[in-house]
Every structure is written in C-alpha cells, then in structure tokens.
C-alpha atoms as a PDB file:
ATOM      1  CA  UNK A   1      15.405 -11.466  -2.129  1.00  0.00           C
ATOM      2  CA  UNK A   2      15.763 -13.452  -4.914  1.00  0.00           C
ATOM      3  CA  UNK A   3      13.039 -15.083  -7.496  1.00  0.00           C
ATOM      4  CA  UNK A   4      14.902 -18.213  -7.862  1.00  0.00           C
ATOM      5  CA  UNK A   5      14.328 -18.642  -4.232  1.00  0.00           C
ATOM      6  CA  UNK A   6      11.878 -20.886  -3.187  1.00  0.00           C
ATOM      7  CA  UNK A   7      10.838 -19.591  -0.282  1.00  0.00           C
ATOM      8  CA  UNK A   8      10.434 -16.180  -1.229  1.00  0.00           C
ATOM      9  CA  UNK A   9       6.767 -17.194  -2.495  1.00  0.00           C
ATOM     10  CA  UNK A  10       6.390 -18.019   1.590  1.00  0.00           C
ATOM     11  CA  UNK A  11       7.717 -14.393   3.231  1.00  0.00           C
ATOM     12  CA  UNK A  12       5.898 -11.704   3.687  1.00  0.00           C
ATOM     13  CA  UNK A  13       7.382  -8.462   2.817  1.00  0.00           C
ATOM     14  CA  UNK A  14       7.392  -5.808   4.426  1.00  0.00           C
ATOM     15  CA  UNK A  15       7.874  -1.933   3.205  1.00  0.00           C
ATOM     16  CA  UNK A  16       8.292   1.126   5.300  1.00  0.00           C
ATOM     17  CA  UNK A  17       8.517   5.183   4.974  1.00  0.00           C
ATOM     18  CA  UNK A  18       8.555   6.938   7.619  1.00  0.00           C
ATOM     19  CA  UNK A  19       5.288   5.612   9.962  1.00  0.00           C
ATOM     20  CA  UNK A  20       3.812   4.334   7.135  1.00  0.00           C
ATOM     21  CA  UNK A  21       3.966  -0.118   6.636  1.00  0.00           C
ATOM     22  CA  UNK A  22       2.797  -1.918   4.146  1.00  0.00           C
ATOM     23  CA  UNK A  23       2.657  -5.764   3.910  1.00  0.00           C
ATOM     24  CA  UNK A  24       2.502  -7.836   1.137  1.00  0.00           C
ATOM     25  CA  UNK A  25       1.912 -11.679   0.894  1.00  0.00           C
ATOM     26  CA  UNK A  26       2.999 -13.179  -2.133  1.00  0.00           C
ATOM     27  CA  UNK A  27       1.999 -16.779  -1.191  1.00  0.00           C
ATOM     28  CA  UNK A  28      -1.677 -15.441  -0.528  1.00  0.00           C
ATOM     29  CA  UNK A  29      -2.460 -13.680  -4.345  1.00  0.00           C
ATOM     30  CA  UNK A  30       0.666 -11.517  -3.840  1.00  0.00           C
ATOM     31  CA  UNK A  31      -2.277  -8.904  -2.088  1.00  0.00           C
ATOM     32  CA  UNK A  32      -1.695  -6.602   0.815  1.00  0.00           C
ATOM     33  CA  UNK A  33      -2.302  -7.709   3.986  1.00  0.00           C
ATOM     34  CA  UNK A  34      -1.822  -5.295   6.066  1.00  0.00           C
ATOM     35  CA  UNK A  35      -1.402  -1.034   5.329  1.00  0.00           C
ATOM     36  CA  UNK A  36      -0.914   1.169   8.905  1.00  0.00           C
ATOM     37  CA  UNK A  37      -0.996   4.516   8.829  1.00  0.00           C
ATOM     38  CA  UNK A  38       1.022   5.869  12.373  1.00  0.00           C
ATOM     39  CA  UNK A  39      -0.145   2.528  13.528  1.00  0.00           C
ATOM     40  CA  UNK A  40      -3.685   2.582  12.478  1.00  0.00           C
ATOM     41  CA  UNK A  41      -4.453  -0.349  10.349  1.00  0.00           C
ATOM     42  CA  UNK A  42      -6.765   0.970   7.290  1.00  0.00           C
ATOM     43  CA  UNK A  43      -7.321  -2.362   5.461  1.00  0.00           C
ATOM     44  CA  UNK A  44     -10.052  -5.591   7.064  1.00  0.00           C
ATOM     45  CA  UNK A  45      -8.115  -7.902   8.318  1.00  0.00           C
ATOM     46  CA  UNK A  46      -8.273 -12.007   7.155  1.00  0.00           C
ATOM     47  CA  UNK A  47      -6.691 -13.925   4.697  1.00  0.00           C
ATOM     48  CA  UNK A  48      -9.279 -13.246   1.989  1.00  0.00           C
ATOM     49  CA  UNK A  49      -9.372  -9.100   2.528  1.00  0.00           C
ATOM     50  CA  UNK A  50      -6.296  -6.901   2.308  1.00  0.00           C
ATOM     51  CA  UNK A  51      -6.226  -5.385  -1.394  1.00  0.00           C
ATOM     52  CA  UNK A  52      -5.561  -8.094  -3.851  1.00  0.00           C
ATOM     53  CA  UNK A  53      -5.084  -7.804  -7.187  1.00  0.00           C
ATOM     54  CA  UNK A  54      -8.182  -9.250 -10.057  1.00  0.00           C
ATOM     55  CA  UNK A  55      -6.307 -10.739 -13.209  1.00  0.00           C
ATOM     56  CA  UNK A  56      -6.588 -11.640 -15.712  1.00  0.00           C
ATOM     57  CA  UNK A  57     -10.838 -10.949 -15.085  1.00  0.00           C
ATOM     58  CA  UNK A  58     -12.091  -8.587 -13.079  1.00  0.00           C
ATOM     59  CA  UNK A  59     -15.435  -9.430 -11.213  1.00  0.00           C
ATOM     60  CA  UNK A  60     -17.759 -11.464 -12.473  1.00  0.00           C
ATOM     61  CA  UNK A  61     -17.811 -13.251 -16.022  1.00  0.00           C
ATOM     62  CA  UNK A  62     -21.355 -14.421 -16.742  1.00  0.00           C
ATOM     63  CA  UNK A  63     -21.527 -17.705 -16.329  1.00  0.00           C
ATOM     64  CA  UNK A  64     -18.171 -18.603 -16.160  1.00  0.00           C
ATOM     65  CA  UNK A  65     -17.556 -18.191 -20.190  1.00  0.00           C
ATOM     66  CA  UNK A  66     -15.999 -15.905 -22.595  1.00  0.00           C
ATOM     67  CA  UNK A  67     -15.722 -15.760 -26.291  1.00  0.00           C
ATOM     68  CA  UNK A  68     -11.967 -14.992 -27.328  1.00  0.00           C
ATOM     69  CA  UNK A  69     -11.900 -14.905 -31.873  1.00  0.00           C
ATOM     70  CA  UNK A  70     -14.057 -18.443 -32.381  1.00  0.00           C
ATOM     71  CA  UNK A  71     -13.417 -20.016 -29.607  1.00  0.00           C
ATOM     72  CA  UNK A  72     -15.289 -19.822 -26.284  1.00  0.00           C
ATOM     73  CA  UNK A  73     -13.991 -20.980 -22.975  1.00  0.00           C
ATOM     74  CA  UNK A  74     -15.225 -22.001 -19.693  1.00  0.00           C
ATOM     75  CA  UNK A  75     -13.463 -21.005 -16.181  1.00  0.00           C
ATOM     76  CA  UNK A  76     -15.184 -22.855 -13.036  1.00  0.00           C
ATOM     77  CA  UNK A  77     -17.991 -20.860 -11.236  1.00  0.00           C
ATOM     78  CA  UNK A  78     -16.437 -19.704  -8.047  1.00  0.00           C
ATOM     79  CA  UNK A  79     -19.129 -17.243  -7.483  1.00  0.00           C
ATOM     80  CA  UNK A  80     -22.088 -19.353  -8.980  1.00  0.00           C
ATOM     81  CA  UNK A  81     -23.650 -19.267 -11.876  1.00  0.00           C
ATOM     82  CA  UNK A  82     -20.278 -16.727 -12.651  1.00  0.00           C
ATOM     83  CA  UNK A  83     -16.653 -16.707 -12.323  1.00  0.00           C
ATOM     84  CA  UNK A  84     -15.447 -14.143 -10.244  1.00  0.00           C
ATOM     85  CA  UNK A  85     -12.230 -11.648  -9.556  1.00  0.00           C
ATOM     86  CA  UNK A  86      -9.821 -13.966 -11.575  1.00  0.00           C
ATOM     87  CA  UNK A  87      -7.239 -16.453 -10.947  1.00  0.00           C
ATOM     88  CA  UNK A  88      -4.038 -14.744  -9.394  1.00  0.00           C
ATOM     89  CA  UNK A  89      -5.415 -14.100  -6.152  1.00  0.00           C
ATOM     90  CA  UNK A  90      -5.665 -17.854  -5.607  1.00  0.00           C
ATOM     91  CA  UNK A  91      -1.936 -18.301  -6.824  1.00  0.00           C
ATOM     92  CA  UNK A  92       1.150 -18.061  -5.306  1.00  0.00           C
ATOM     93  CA  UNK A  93       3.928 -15.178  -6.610  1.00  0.00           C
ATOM     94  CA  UNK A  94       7.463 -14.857  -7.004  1.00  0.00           C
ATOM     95  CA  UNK A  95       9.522 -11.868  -5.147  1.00  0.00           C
ATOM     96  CA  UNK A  96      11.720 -10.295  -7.819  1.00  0.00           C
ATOM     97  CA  UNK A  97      12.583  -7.544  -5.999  1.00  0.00           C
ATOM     98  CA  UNK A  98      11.981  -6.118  -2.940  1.00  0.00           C
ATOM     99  CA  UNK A  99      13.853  -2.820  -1.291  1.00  0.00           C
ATOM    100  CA  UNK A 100      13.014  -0.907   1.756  1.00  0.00           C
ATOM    101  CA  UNK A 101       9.573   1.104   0.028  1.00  0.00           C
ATOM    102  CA  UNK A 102       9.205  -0.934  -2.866  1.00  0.00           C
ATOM    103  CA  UNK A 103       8.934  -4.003  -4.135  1.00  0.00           C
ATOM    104  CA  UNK A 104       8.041  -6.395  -7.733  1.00  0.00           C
ATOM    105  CA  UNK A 105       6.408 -10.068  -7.909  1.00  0.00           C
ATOM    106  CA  UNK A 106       5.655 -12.146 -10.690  1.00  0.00           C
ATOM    107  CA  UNK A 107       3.157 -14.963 -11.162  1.00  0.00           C
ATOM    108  CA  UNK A 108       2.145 -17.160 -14.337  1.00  0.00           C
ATOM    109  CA  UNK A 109      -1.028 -17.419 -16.001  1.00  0.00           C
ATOM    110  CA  UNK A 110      -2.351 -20.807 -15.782  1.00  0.00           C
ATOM    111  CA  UNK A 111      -4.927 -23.138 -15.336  1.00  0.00           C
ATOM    112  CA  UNK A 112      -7.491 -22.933 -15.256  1.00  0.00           C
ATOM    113  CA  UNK A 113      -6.771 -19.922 -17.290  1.00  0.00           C
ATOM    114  CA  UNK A 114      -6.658 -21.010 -20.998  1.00  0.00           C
ATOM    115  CA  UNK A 115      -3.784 -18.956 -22.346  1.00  0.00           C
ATOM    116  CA  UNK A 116      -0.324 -18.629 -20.983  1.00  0.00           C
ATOM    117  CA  UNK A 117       1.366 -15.377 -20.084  1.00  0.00           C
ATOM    118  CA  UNK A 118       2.587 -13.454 -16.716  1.00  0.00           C
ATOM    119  CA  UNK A 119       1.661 -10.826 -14.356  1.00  0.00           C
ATOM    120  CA  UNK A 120       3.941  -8.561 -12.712  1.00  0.00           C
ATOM    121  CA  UNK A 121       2.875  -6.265 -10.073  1.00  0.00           C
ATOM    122  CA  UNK A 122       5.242  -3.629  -8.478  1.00  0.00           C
ATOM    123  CA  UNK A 123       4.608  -1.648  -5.013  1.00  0.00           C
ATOM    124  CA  UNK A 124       5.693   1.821  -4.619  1.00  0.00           C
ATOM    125  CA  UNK A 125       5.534   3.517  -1.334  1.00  0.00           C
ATOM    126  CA  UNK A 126       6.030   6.915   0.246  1.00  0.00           C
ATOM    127  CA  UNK A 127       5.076   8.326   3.463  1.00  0.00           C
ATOM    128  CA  UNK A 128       1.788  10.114   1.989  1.00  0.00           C
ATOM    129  CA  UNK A 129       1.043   7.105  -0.846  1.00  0.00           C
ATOM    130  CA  UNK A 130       1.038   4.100  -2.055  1.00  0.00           C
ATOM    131  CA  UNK A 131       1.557   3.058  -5.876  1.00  0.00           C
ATOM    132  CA  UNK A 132       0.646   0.042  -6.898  1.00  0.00           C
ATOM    133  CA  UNK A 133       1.047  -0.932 -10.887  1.00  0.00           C
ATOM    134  CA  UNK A 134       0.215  -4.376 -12.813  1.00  0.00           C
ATOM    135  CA  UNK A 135       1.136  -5.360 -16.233  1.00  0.00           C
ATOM    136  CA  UNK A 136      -0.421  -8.371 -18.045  1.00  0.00           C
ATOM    137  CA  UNK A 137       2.088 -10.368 -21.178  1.00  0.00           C
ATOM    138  CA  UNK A 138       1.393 -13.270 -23.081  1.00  0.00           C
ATOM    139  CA  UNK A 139       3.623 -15.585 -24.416  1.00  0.00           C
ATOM    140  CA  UNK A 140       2.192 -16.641 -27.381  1.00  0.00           C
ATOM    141  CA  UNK A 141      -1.558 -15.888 -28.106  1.00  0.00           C
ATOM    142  CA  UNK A 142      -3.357 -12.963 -27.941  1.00  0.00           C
ATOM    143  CA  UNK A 143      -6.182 -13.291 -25.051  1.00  0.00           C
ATOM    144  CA  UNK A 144      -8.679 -10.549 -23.841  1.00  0.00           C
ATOM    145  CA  UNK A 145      -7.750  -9.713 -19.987  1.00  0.00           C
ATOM    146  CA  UNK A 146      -8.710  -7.373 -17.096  1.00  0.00           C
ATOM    147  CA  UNK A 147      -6.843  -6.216 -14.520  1.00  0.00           C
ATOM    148  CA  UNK A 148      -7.503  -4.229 -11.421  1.00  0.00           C
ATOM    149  CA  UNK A 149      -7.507  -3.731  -7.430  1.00  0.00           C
ATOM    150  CA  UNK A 150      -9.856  -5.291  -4.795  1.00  0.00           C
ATOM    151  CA  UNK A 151      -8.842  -3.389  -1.577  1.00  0.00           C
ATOM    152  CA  UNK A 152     -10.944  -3.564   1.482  1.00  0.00           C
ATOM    153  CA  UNK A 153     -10.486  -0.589   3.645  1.00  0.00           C
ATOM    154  CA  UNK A 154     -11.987  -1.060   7.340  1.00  0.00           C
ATOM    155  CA  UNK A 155     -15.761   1.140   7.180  1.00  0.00           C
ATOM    156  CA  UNK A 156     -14.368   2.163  11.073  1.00  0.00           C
ATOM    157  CA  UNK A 157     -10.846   3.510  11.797  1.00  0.00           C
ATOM    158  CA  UNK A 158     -11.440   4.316  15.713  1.00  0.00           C
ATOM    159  CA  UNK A 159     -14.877   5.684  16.228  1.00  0.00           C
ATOM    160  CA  UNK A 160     -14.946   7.383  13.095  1.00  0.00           C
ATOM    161  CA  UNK A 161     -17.280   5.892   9.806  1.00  0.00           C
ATOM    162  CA  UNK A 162     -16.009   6.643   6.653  1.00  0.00           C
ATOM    163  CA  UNK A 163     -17.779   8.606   3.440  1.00  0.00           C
ATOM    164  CA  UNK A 164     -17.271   8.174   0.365  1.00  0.00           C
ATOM    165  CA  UNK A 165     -17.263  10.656  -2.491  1.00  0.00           C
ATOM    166  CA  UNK A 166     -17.241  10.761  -5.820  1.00  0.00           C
ATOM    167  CA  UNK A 167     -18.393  12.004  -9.176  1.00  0.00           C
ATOM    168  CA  UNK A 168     -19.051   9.242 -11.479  1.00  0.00           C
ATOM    169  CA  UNK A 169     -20.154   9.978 -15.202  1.00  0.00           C
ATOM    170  CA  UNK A 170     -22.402   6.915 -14.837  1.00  0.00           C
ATOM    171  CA  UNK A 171     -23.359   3.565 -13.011  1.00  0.00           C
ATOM    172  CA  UNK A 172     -23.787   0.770 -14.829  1.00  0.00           C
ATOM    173  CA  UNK A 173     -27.546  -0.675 -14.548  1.00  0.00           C
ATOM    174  CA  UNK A 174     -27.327  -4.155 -12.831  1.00  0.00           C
ATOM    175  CA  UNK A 175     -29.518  -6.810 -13.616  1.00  0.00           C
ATOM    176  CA  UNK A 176     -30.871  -9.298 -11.254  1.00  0.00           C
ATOM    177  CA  UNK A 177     -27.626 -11.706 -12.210  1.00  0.00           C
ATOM    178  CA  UNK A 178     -25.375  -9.138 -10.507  1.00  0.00           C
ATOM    179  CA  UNK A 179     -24.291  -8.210 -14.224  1.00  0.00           C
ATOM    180  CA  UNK A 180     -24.413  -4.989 -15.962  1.00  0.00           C
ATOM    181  CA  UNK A 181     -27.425  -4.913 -18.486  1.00  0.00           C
ATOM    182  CA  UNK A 182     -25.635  -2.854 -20.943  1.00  0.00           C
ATOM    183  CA  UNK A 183     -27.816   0.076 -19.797  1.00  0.00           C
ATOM    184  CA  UNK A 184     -25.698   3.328 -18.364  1.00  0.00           C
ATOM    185  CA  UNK A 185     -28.253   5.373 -15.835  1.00  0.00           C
ATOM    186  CA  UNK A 186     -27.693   8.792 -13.834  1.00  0.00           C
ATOM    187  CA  UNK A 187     -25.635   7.131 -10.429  1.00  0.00           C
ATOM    188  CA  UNK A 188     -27.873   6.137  -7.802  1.00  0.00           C
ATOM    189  CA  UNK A 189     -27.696   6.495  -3.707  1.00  0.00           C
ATOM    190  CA  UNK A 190     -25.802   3.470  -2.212  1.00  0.00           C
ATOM    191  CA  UNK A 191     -26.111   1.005  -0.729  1.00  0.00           C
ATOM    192  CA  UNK A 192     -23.761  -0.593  -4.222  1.00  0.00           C
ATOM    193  CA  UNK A 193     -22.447  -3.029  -5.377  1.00  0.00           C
ATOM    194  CA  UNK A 194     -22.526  -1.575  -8.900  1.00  0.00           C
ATOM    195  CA  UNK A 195     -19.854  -0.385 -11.774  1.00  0.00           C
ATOM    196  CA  UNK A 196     -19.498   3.060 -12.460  1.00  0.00           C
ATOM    197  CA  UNK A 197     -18.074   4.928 -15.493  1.00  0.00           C
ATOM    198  CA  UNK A 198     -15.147   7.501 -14.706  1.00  0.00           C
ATOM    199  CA  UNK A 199     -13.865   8.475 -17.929  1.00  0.00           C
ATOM    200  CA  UNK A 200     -11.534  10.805 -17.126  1.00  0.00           C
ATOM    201  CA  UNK A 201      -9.982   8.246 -14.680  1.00  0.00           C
ATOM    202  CA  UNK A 202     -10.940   7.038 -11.452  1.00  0.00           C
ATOM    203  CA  UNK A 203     -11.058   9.333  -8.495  1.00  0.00           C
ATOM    204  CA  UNK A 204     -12.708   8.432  -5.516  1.00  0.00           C
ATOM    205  CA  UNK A 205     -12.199   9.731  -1.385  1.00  0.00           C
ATOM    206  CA  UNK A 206     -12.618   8.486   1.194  1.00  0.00           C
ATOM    207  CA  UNK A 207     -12.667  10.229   4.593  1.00  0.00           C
ATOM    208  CA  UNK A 208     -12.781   8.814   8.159  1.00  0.00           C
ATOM    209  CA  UNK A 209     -13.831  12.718   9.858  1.00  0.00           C
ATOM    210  CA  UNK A 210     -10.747  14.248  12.317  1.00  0.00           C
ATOM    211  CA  UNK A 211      -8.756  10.683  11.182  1.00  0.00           C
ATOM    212  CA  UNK A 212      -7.712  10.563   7.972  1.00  0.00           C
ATOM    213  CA  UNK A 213      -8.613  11.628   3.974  1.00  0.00           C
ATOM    214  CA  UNK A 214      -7.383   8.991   1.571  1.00  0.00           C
ATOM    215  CA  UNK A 215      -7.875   9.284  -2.659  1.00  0.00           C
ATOM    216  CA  UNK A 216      -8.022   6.525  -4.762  1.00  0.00           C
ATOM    217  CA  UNK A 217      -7.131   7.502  -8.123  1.00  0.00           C
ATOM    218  CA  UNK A 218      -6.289   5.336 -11.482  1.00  0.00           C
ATOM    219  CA  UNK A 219      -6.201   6.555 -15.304  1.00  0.00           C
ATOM    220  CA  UNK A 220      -9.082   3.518 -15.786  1.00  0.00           C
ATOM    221  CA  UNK A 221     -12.350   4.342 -16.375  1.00  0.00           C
ATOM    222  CA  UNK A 222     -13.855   2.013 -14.294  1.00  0.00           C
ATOM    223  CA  UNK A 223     -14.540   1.920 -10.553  1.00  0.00           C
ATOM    224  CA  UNK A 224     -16.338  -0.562  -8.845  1.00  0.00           C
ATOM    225  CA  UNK A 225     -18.093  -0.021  -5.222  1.00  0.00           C
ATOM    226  CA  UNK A 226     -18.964  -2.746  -2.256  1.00  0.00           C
ATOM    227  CA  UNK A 227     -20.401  -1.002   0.597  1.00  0.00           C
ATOM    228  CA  UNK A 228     -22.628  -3.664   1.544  1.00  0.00           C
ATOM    229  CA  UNK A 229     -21.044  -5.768   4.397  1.00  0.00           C
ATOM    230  CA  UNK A 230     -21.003  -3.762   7.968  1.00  0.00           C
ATOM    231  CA  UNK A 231     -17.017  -4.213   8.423  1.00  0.00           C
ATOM    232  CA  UNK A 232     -15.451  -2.717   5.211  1.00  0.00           C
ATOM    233  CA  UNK A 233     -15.990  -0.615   1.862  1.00  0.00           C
ATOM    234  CA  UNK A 234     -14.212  -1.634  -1.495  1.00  0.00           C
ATOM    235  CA  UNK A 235     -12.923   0.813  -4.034  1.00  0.00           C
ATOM    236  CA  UNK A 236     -11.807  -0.934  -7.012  1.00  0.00           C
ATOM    237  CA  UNK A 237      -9.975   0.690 -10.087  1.00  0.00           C
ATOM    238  CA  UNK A 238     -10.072  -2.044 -12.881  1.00  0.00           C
ATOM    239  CA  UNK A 239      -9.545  -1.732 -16.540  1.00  0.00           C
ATOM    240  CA  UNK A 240     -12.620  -2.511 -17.507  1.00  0.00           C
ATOM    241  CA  UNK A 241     -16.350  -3.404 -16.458  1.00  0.00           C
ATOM    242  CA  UNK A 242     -17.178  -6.713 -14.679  1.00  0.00           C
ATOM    243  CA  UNK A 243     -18.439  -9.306 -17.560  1.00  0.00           C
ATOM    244  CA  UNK A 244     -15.887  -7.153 -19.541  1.00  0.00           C
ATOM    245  CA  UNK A 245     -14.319 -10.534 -21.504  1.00  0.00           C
ATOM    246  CA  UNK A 246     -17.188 -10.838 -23.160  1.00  0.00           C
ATOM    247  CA  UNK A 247     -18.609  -7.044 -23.470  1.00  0.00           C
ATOM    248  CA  UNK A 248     -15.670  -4.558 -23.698  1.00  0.00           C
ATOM    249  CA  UNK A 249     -12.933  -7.096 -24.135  1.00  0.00           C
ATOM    250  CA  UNK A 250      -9.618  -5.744 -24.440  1.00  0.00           C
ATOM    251  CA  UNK A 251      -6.843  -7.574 -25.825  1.00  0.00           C
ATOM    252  CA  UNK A 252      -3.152  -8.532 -24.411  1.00  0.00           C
ATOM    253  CA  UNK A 253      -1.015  -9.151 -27.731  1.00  0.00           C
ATOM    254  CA  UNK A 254       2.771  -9.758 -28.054  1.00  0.00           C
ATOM    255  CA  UNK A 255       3.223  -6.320 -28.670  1.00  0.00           C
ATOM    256  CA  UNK A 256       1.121  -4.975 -26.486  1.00  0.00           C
ATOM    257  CA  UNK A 257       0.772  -5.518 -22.723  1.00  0.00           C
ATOM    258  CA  UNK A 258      -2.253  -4.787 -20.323  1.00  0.00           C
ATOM    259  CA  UNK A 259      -0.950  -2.375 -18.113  1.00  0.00           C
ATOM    260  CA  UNK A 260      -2.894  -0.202 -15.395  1.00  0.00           C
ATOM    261  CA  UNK A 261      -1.636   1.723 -11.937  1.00  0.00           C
ATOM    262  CA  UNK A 262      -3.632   3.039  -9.310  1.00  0.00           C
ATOM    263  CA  UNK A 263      -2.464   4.555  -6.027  1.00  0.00           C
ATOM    264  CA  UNK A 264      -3.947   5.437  -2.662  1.00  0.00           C
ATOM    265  CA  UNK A 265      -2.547   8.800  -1.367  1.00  0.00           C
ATOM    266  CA  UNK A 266      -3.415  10.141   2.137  1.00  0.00           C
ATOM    267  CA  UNK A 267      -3.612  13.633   4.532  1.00  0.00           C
ATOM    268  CA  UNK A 268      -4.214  13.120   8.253  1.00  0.00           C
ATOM    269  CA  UNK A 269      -6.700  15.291   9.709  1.00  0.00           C
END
C-alpha cells in the first residue's frame, strides 16, 4: 500500500499471525480498533476506544498552555480548563507500509500544534505479542513533546473481570484539577485515574482468571491507570507525566528524536 495513495488514509489494515488480528485505522488517529485473541476481542469497542496513540502531549496540559524557551503557547481546551491526549488521534495518517504482521504510518504535526515535525508509528505483531513503537522529528525547531499509548482493554472478556498488578515506585499525588501536585506518595488502592512512577520501565499485568494473562511493558517510566468507567481499564506507557510540557519537558531536536515502544505480550490460560 502505498503513502502517495490517497486512499490509504481511508483503509483499515489489517495484520494477522496465526489466530491473532489486529486492526488499525489510520483515518481515525492511526489507533487500533480492534485486537482478537482466538476470536476474543480484548480492546472496547467505538470509534473513540481501541488503543490510540497521545502525541505530541500526553494527558492533560494545565490549562491548555506550555512554556517552550520564552515563548508560551496555547492549544484549545478539549478536556476543559486542560488540553488533553494530544493532537494525532484527531488526525488522519498515511500507510507507508503495511505487510502481513506489520505495518508503518506517518502523520504531520500541525495545527493547532505550534511547531512542525512528524510522527511515525510502526506495528509489530506475533502470535504471543504485539509491538507497537512511535518516534517524534521536527523539522526545524526544537519543541518539548510526549508520546505514549491510550489502549482500552474490555474490564470483561466472557464472564471473567480482569486484575491488575503492578509494582509502581510511586503515584503521583493528584490535585483537585486532575493534575499531579508535584508531590510523589506511597501508591494508593484504586479506584485511579492517577500517574505512577516505574523507573525501571513500565510493567504492568493484566489477567482475565482461566482466559487470558497479558503484560504491558515499555522502557518509560511512566504509566498511567483509568479504571474508573464500568466497561474498560486503560494502561498507558507514555514518556513522561501528564502536564509533562510544562513540568518534565523533554525536548525533540534535529538531532535527536522522541522515540518510545511498548508492547502487549500474552499466555492463554
């Protein structure tokens, strides 16, 4: 499939080992629609669930603004008062390659992001994983950006409600704006929607009991978990905390990409 083609933004592609599908939508934030497992569909269904990817911010900037060298910007509040999960997941991508198990896309930075530069994202599957990779470039200034995964896996697969577990160093305290304070504290009982420090990389499972046992691991530090809403739990690997641009901003220069990977790998039980 080519990326001069215009319609490739429009098909859904489709990957495949063994019993295992994936499907990816470039037109809808290039995120995946659809992962089965021997027929058992893991992610929520709906055009705003799947996994999609958060670039170049990963949840929410405080009040829609961030400081980058003197100048300070403004991106609309899609999650008022805040900006929230970035831009790309609104935007349409480009297929620039796409095989039997894997796949690459491409989509520009633009408004109402301030500086231009791409984002590539490349899928990698096998029949006991999924790889998923995204690399942020600018093409002229140097911008601070975050990238990372918003996946929504179903809370039920069958009968079965998943657990989660994991070993965080920290949680990030949250204040009453939904932003972290700047305070770590010892990780508290759920229900979260809270940031959590994994310094040694993210590592996270989750088990549906006599279903299935799937890890989500990433070499970023940062993990973000939504268990609040009855139909799904999110697992997020980002690069950095959410209101990151403006606290831990890390910068994408001409020499040197944002890159971070992450993949979901699986055992039946």
């Amino acid at each position: 499939m080519s990326s001069s083609s215009s319609s490739s933004s429009e098909e859904k592609v489709r990957l495949a080992a063994g019993d295992v599908e994936v499907t990816v939508a470039p037109a809808n934030g290039c995120r995946v629609d659809s992962l089965r497992i021997g027929g058992t569909e893991l992610l929520r269904q709906g055009e705003r669930y799947g996994s999609f990817p958060m670039v170049p911010w990963c949840g929410r900037t405080g009040n829609g603004r961030f400081l980058n060298g003197a100048t300070w910007h403004q991106l609309p509040l899609n999650s008022p008062p805040h900006a929230i999960h970035g831009t790309v997941r609104d935007t349409a991508w480009r297929t620039a390659r796409a095989g039997g198990s894997d796949a690459a896309f491409t989509c520009d930075l633009a408004e109402p992001w301030p500086y231009p530069g791409r984002v590539t994202q490349t899928f990698e599957l096998s029949e006991d994983s999924l790889t998923l990779q995204l690399g942020v470039e600018t093409y002229g200034d140097s911008f601070p950006a975050q990238a990372g995964w918003h996946p929504w896996f179903n809370r039920k697969l069958g009968d079965s409600a998943v657990e989660l577990d994991f070993t965080p160093r920290w949680q990030e305290e949250r204040g009453d704006d939904h932003l972290p304070t700047g305070r770590r504290v010892a990780p508290a009982p759920g229900p979260w929607d809270d940031c959590f420090g994994m310094p040694d990389g993210v590592d996270v499972t989750l088990t549906w009991p006599g279903v299935l046992e799937l890890r989500v691991t990433s070499r970023a530090p940062w993990v973000v978990v939504y268990d609040e809403q009855e139909a799904a739990v999110c697992v997020e690997p980002q690069s950095g905390p959410p209101n990151g641009l403006n606290t831990d901003p890390r910068l994408v220069t001409p020499i040197e990409p944002l890159e971070v990977a992450t993949t979901f790998a699986w055992r039946r039980l």
